[in-house]
Protein backbone atom coordinates (compact mmCIF):
# COMPACT_ATOMS: atom_id res chain seq x y z
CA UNK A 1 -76.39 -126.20 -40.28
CA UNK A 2 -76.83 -122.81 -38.48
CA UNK A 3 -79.45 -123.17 -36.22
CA UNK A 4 -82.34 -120.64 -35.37
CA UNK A 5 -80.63 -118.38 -32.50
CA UNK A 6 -77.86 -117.69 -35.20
CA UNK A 7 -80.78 -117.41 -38.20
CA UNK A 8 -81.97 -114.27 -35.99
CA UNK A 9 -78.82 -112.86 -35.40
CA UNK A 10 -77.96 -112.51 -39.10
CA UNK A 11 -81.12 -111.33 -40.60
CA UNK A 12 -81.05 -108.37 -37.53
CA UNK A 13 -77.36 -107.63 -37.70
CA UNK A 14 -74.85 -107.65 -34.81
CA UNK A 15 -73.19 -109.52 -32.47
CA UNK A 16 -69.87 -108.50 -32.94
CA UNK A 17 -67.04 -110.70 -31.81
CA UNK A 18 -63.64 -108.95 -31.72
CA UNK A 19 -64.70 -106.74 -28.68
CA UNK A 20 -60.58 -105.71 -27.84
CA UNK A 21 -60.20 -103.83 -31.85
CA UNK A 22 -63.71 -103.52 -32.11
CA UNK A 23 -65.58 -102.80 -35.97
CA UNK A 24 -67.72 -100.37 -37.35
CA UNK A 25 -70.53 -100.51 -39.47
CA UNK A 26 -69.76 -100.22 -43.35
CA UNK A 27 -71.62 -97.55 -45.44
CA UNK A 28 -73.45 -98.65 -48.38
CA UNK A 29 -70.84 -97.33 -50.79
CA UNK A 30 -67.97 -99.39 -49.43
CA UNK A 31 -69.51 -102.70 -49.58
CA UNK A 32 -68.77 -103.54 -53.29
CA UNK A 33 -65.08 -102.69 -53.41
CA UNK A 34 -64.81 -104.35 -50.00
CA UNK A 35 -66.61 -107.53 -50.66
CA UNK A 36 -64.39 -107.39 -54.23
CA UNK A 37 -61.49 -107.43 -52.28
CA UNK A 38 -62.57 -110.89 -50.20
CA UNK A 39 -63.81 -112.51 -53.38
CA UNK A 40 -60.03 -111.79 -54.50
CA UNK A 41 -58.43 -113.21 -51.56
CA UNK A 42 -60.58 -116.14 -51.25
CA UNK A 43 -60.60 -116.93 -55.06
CA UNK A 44 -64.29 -116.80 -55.19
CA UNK A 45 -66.11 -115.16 -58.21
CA UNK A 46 -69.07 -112.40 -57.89
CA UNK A 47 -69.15 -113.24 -53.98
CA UNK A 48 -71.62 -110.08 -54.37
CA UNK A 49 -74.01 -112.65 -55.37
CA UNK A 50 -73.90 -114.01 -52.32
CA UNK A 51 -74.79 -111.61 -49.46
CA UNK A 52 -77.35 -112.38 -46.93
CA UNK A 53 -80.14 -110.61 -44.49
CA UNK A 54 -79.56 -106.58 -45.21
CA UNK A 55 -75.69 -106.42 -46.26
CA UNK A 56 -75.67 -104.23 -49.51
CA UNK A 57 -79.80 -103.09 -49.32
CA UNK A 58 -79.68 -100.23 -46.75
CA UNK A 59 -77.70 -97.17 -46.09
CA UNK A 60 -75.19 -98.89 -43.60
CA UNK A 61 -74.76 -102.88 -42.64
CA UNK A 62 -73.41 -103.32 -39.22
CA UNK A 63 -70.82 -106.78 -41.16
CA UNK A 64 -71.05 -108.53 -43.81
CA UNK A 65 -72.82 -111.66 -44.04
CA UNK A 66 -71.65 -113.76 -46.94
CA UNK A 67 -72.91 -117.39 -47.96
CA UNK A 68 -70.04 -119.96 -48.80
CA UNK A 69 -71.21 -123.07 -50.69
CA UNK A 70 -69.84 -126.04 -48.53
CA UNK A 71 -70.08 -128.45 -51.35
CA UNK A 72 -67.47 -126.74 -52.71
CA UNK A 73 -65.21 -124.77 -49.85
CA UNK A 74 -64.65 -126.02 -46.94
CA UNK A 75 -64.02 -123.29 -43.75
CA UNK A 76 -60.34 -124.52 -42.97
CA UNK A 77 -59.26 -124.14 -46.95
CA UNK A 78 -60.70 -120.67 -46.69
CA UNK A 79 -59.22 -119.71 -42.99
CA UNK A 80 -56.00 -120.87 -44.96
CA UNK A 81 -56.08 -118.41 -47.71
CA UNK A 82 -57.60 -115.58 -45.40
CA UNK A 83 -54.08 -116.11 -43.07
CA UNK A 84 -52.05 -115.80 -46.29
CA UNK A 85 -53.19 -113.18 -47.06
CA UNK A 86 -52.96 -111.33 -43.79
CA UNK A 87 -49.23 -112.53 -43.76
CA UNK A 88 -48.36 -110.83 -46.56
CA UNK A 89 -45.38 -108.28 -46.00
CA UNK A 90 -46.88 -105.72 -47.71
CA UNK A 91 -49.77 -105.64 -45.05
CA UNK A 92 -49.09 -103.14 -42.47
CA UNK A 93 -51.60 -104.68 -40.09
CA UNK A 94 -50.14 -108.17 -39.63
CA UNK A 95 -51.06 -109.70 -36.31
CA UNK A 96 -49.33 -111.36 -33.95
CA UNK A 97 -51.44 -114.47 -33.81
CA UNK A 98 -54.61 -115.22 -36.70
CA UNK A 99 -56.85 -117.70 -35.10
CA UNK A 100 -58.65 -116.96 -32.04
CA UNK A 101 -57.76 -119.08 -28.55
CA UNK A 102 -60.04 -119.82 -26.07
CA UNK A 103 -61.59 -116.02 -24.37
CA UNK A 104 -59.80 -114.25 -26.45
CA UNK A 105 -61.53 -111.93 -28.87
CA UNK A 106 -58.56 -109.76 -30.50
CA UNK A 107 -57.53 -111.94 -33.12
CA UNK A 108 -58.52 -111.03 -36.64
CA UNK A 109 -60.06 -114.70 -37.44
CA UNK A 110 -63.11 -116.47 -35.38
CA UNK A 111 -64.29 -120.09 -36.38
CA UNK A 112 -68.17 -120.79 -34.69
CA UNK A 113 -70.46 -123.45 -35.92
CA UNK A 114 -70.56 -123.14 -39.11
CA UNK A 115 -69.61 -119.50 -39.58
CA UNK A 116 -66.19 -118.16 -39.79
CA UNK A 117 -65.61 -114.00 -38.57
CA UNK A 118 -62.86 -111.78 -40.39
CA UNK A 119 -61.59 -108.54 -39.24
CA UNK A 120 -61.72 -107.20 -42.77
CA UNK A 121 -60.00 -103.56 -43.51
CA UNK A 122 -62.99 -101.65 -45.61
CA UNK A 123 -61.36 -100.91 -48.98
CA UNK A 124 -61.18 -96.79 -49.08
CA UNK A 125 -61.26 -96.46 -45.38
CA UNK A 126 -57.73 -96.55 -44.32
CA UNK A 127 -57.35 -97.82 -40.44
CA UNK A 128 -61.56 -98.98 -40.66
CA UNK A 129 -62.39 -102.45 -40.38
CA UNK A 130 -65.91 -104.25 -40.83
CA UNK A 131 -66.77 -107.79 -39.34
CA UNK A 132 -67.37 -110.29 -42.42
CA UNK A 133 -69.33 -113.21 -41.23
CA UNK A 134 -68.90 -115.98 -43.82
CA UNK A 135 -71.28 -118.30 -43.32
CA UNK A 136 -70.88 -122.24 -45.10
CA UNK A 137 -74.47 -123.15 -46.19
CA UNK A 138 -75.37 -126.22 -48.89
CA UNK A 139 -77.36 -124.03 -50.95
CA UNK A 140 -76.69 -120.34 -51.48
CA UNK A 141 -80.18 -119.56 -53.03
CA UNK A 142 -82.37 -121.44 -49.90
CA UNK A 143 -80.18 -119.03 -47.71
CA UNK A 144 -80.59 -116.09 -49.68
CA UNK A 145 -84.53 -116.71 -49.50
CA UNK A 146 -84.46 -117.95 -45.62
CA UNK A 147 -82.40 -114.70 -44.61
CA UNK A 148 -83.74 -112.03 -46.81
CA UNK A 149 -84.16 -108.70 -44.68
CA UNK A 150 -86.26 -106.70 -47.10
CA UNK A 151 -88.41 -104.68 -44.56
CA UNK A 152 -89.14 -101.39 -44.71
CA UNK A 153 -87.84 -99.68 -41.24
CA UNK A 154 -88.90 -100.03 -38.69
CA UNK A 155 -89.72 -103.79 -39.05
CA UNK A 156 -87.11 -105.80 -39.73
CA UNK A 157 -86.13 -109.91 -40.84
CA UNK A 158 -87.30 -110.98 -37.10
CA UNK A 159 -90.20 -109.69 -38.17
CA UNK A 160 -90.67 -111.71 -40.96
CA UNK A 161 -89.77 -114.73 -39.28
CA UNK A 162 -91.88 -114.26 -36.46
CA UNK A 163 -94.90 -114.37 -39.19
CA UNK A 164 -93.32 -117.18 -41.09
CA UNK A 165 -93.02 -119.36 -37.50
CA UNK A 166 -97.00 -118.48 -37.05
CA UNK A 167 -97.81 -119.67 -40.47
CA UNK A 168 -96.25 -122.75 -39.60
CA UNK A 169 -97.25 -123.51 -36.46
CA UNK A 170 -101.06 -122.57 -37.94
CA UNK A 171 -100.25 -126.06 -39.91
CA UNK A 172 -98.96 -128.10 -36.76
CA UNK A 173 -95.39 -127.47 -38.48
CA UNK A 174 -92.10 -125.03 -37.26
CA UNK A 175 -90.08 -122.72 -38.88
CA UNK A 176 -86.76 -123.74 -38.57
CA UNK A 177 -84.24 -121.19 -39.50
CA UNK A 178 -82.15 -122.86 -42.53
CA UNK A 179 -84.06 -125.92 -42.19
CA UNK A 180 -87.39 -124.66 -43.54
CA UNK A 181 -90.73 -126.15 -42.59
CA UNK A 182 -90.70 -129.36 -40.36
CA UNK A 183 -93.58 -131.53 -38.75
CA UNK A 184 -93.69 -129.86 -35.20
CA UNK A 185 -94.12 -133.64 -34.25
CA UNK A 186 -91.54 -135.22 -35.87
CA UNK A 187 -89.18 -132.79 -36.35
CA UNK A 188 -89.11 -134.51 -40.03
CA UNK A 189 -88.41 -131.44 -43.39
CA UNK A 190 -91.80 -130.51 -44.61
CA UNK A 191 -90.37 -128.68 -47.65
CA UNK A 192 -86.45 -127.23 -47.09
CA UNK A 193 -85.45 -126.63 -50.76
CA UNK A 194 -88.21 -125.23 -52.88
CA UNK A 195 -89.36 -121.43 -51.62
CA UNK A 196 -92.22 -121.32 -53.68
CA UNK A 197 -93.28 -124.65 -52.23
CA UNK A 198 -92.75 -123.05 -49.05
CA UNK A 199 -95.26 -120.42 -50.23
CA UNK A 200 -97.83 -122.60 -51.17
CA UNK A 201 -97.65 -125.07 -47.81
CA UNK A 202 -97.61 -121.70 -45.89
CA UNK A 203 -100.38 -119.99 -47.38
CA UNK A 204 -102.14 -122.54 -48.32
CA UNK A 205 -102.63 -122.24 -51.69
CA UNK A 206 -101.24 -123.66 -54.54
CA UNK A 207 -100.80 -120.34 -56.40
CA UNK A 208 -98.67 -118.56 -54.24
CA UNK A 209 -95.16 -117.59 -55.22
CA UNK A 210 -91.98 -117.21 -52.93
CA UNK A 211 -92.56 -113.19 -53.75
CA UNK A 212 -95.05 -113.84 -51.67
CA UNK A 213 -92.98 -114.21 -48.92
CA UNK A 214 -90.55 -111.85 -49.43
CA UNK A 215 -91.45 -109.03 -47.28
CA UNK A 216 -94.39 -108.64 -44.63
CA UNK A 217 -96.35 -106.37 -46.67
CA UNK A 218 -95.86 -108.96 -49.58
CA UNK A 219 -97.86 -111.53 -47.07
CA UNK A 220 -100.11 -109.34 -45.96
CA UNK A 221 -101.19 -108.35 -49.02
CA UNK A 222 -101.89 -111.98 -50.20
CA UNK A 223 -103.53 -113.12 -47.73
CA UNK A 224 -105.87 -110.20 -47.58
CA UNK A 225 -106.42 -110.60 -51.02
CA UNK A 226 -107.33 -114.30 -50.52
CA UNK A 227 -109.76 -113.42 -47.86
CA UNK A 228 -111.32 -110.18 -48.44
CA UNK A 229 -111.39 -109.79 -44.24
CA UNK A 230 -108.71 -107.83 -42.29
CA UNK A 231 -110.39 -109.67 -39.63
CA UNK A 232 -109.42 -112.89 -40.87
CA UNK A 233 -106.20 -112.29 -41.26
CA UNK A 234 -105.07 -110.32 -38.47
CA UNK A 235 -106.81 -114.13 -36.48
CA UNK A 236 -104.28 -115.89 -38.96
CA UNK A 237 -101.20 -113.77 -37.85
CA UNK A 238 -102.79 -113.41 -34.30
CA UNK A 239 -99.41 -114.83 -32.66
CA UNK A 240 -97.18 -112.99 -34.69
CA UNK A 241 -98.97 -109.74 -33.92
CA UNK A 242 -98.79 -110.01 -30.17
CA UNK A 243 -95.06 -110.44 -30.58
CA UNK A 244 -94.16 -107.49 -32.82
CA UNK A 245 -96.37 -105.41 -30.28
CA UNK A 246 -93.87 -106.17 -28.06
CA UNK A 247 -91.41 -104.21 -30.51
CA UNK A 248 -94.04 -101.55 -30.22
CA UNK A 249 -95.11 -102.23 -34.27
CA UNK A 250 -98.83 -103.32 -35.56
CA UNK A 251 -98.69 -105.41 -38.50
CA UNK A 252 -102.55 -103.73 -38.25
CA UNK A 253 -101.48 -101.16 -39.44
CA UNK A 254 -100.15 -102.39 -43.03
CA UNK A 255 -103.59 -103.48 -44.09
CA UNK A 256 -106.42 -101.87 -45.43
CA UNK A 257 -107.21 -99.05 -43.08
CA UNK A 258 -110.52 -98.47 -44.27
CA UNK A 259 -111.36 -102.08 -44.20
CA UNK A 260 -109.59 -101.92 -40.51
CA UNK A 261 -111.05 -99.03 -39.47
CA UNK A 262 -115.26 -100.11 -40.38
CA UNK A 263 -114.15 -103.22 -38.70
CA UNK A 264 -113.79 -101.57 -35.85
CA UNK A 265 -116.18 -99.29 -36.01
CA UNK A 266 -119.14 -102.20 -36.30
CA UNK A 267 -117.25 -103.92 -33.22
């Protein structure tokens, strides 16, 4: 299960691992035929359908992060079929070694928890390669929903999961990157399957949708909408705000600024 320091890294982008040929970012425009050209090699159908955090929904995508249903693949039958295909004699890139030993970082395949790295050639780039970061999850749509990155620059997925952890941790509960909600006691799953469950427990109430979720605005706007009060909810998010300050943002500032404003105005 990835765990909540890797849950960051994906829904912000980065942390490239073949630092000796290093990657670029992929354009918007190359990701299909690129991501068509893994779901060929890997024999896995509309692997579109499975992108997570911001690969395919902005302008560039510094990888690709792809979800891999371990139920059904495992990482060493797919590391197989990505080294067949790199030894292919027609491939003019063929490396001298596939899997990566211990410090080095120039090898075209990385295995870490439960991810597994590709130095992937972007299809209509000749010579350009993008990091794919294939990621083995037991439920494709709970991932999709955990590590959306819908924001609107200049937030971001952190963001959004520095709002979900406050939620949570309003309830005595955690956020727990691919986990879900869990008792901050126990440790025990609150809800880990359901996202519009995870929208009601969250928001506390029952009529809440995991659209509701989806985006910061999205949760700002429903809780303001179950309050009335920008006052109320900027006390609900207080920890979350203080945080994103630190990114120089206001979440302030995506509520009602007329309400905001005679708030502080009467203050």
């Amino acid at each position: 299960m990835i765990n909540f320091k890797e849950y960051y890294r994906v829904i912000v982008e980065g942390g490239n691992v073949f630092t000796v040929d290093p990657t670029v970012r992929i354009q918007l425009a190359y990701i299909k035929p690129t991501v068509d050209m893994l779901s060929n090699i890997i024999n896995i159908k509309n692997l579109d359908n499975c992108l997570l955090g911001s690969t395919g929904k902005r302008e560039s995508s510094g990888d690709l992060d792809i979800a891999i249903d371990s139920r059904k693949y495992t990482k060493d039958e797919i590391t197989n079929l990505l080294i067949k295909w790199c030894e292919d004699p027609e491939r003019n890139f063929v490396p001298k070694y596939y899997i990566a030993r211990a410090g080095d970082s120039k090898s075209w395949l990385r295995a870490s928890g439960d991810q597994l790295h590709f130095r992937t050639p972007i299809v209509g780039l000749d010579g350009q390669f993008v990091q794919t970061d294939f990621m083995f999850v037991q439920d494709i749509k709970w991932a999709k929903f955990v590590l959306a990155n819908d924001e609107a620059s200049p937030y971001n997925g952190k963001h959004r999961g520095v709002i979900l952890s406050t939620l949570a941790k309003n309830i005595n509960c955690k956020w727990s990157g691919l986990k879900g909600i869990t008792n901050r006691t126990s440790g025990a799953v609150v809800e880990g399957s359901n996202p519009d469950r995870v929208a009601q427990i969250l928001l506390g109430d029952k009529n809440a949708k995991k659209g509701n979720l989806k985006t910061i605005p999205n949760i700002l706007s429903f809780l303001y909408k179950k309050y009335n009060d920008v006052e109320v909810v900027l006390n609900i998010l207080v920890a979350a705000r203080q945080i994103i300050l630190k990114d120089g943002l206001d979440i302030a500032t995506l509520l009602p600024q007329q309400k905001l404003k005679a708030k502080v105005e009467n203050d």
